[in-house]
Each structure stands twice: as C-alpha cells, then as structure tokens.
C-alpha atoms as a PDB file:
ATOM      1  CA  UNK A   1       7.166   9.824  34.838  1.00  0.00           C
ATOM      2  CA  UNK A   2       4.138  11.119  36.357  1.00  0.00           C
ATOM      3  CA  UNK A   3       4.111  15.076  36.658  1.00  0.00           C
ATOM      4  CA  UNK A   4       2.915  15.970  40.017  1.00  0.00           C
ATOM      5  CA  UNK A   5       2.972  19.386  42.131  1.00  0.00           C
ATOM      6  CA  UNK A   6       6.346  19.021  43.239  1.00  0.00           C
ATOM      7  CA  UNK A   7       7.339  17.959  39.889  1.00  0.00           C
ATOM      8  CA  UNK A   8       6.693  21.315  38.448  1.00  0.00           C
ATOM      9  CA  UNK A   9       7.962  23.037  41.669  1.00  0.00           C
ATOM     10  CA  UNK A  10      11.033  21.070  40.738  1.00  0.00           C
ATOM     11  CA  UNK A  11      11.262  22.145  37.245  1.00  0.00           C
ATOM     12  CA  UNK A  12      10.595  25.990  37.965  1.00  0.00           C
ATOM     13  CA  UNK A  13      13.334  25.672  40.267  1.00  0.00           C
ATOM     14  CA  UNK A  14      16.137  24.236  37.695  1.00  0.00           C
ATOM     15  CA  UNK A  15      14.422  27.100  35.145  1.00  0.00           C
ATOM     16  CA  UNK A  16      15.951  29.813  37.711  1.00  0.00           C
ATOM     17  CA  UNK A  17      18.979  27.754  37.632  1.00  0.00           C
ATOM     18  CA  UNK A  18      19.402  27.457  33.604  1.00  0.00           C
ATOM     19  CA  UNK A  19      18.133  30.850  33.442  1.00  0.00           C
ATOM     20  CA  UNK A  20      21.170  32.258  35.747  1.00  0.00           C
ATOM     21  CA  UNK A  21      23.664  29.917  33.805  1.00  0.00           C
ATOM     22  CA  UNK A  22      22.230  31.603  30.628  1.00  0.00           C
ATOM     23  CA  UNK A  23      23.083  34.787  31.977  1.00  0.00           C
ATOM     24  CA  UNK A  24      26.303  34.349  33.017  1.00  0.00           C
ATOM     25  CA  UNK A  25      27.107  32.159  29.610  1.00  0.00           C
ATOM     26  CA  UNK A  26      27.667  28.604  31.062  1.00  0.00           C
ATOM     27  CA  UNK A  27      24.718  27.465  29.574  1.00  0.00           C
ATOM     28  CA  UNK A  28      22.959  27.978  25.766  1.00  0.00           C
ATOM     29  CA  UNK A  29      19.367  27.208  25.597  1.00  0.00           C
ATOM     30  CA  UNK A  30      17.909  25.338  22.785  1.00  0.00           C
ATOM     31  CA  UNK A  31      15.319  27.867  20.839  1.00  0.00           C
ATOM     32  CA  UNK A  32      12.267  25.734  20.848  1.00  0.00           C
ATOM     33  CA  UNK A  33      12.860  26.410  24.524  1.00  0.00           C
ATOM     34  CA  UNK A  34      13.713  30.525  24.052  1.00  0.00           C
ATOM     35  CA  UNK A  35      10.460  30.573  21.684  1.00  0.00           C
ATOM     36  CA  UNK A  36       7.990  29.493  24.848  1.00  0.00           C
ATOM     37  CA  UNK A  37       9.805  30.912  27.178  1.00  0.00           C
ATOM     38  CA  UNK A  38       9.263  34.342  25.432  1.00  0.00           C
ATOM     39  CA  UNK A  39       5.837  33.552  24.438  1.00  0.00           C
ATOM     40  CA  UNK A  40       4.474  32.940  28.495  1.00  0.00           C
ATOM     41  CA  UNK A  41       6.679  35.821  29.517  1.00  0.00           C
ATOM     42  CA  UNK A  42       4.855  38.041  26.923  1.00  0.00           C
ATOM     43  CA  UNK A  43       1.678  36.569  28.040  1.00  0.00           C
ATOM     44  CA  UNK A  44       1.956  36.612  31.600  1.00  0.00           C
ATOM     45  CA  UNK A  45       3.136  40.387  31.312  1.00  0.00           C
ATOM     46  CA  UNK A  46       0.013  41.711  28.620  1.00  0.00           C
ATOM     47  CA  UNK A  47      -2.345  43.421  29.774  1.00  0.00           C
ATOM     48  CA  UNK A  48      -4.820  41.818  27.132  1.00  0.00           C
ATOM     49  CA  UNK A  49      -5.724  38.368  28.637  1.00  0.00           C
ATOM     50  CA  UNK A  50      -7.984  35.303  27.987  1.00  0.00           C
ATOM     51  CA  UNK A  51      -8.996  36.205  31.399  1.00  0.00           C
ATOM     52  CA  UNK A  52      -8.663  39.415  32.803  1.00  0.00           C
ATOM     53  CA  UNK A  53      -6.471  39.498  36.498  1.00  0.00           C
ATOM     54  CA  UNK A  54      -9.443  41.762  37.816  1.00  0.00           C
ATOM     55  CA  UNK A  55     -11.152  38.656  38.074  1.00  0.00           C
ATOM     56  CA  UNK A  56     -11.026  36.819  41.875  1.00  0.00           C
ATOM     57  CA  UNK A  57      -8.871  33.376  41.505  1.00  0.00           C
ATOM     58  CA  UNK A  58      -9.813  32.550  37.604  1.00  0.00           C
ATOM     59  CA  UNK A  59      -8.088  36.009  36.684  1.00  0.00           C
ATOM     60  CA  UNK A  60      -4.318  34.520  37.619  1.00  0.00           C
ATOM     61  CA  UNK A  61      -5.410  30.907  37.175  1.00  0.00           C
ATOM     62  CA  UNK A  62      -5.005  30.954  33.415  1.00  0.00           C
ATOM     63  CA  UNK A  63      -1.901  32.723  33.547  1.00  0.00           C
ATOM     64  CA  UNK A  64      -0.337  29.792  36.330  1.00  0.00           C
ATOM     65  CA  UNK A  65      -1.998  27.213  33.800  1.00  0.00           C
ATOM     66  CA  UNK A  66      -0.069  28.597  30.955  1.00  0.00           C
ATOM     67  CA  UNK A  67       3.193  28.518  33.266  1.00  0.00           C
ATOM     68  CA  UNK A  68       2.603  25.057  34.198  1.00  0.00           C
ATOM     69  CA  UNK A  69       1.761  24.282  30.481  1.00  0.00           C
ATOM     70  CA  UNK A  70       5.159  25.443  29.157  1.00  0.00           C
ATOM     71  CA  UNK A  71       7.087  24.036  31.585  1.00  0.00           C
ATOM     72  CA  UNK A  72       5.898  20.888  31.281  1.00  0.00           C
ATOM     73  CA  UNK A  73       6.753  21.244  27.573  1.00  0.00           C
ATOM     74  CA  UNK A  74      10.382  22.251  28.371  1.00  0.00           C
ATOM     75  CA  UNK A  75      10.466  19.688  31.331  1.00  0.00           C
ATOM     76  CA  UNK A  76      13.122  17.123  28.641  1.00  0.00           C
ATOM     77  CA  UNK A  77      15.248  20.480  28.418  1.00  0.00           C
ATOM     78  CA  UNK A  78      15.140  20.941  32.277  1.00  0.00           C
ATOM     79  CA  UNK A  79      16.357  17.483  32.391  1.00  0.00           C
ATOM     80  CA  UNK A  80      18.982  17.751  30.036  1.00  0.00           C
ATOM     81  CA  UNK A  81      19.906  20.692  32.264  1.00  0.00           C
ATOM     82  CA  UNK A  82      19.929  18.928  35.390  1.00  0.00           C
ATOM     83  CA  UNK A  83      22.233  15.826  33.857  1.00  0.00           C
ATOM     84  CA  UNK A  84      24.717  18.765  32.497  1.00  0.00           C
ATOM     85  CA  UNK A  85      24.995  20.085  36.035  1.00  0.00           C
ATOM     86  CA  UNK A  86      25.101  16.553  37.538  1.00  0.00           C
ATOM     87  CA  UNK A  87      27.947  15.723  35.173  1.00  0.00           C
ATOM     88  CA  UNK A  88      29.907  18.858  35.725  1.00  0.00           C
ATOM     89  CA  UNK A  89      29.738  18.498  39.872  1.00  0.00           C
ATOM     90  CA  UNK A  90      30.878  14.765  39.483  1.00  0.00           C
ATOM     91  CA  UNK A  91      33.774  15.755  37.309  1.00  0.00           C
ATOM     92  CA  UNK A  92      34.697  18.303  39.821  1.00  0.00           C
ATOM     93  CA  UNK A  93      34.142  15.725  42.812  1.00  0.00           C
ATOM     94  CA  UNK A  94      36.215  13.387  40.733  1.00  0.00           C
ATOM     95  CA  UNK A  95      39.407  15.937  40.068  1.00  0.00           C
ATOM     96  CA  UNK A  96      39.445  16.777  44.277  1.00  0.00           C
END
C-alpha cells in the first residue's frame, strides 16, 4: 500500500485513538512501538536538535520528518489497532 499524505493523516489519527485506549487500559501497546514513540517524543521536545527550530521552515521540518518517519514504522501496529477496534464494534453490532 502506497503511503500518501492522507495516509499518515490517517495513521496520526488512530495514534490519538490507541494512545487514549492506552490510557484508559483497553489497549497494551507492543514495546517496539513504546520505544519510538518515546524516542520522537524526546526528540521533538529537546532543545538540542539536528536543526535548530530558530531556523524559518527547515527548523520544524526535521522534527515533522522524524514524526512521519516513526509513524510509518508503527503504521502495521496502527493497523493491528484499527482491525481490534473494527472487530470489537462488529461484535457489539452483532450482540444488538
């Protein structure tokens, strides 16, 4: 599957979602996916950069690429995510 814009809009969307079932304990994340999670947060919140922000456009650019980069290596446990949900709203379709 090809991954496109809306692709990654699509997968930083179901990260908010898996990261709210996390909270709330519906959902346990695998740790390869807890490791780069952690390690872009820490990055996108350090002050010491590859690029500093101070710089126009490139300063933030490096910090979206390494956003996009990590989610594109958690995208098979975003999808896992989504067919969990999927599964769980059929079953409750089903039981109605």
């Amino acid at each position: 599957m090809a991954q496109g814009p809306m692709s990654v809009f699509s997968d930083l969307q179901t990260f908010v979602a898996m990261t709210r079932a996390i909270v709330k304990g519906k959902y346990k994340m695998p740790w390869k996916t807890v490791f780069w999670v952690v390690l872009c947060a820490v990055y996108f919140l350090s002050p010491i950069d590859a690029l500093p922000d101070i710089l126009p456009v490139l300063g933030f650019a490096d910090d979206g690429a390494f956003i996009v980069f990590v989610l594109l290596l958690i995208h098979q446990d975003l999808n896992h995510f989504r067919q969990i949900q999927q599964e769980k709203s059929t079953i409750i379709e089903a039981e109605i």
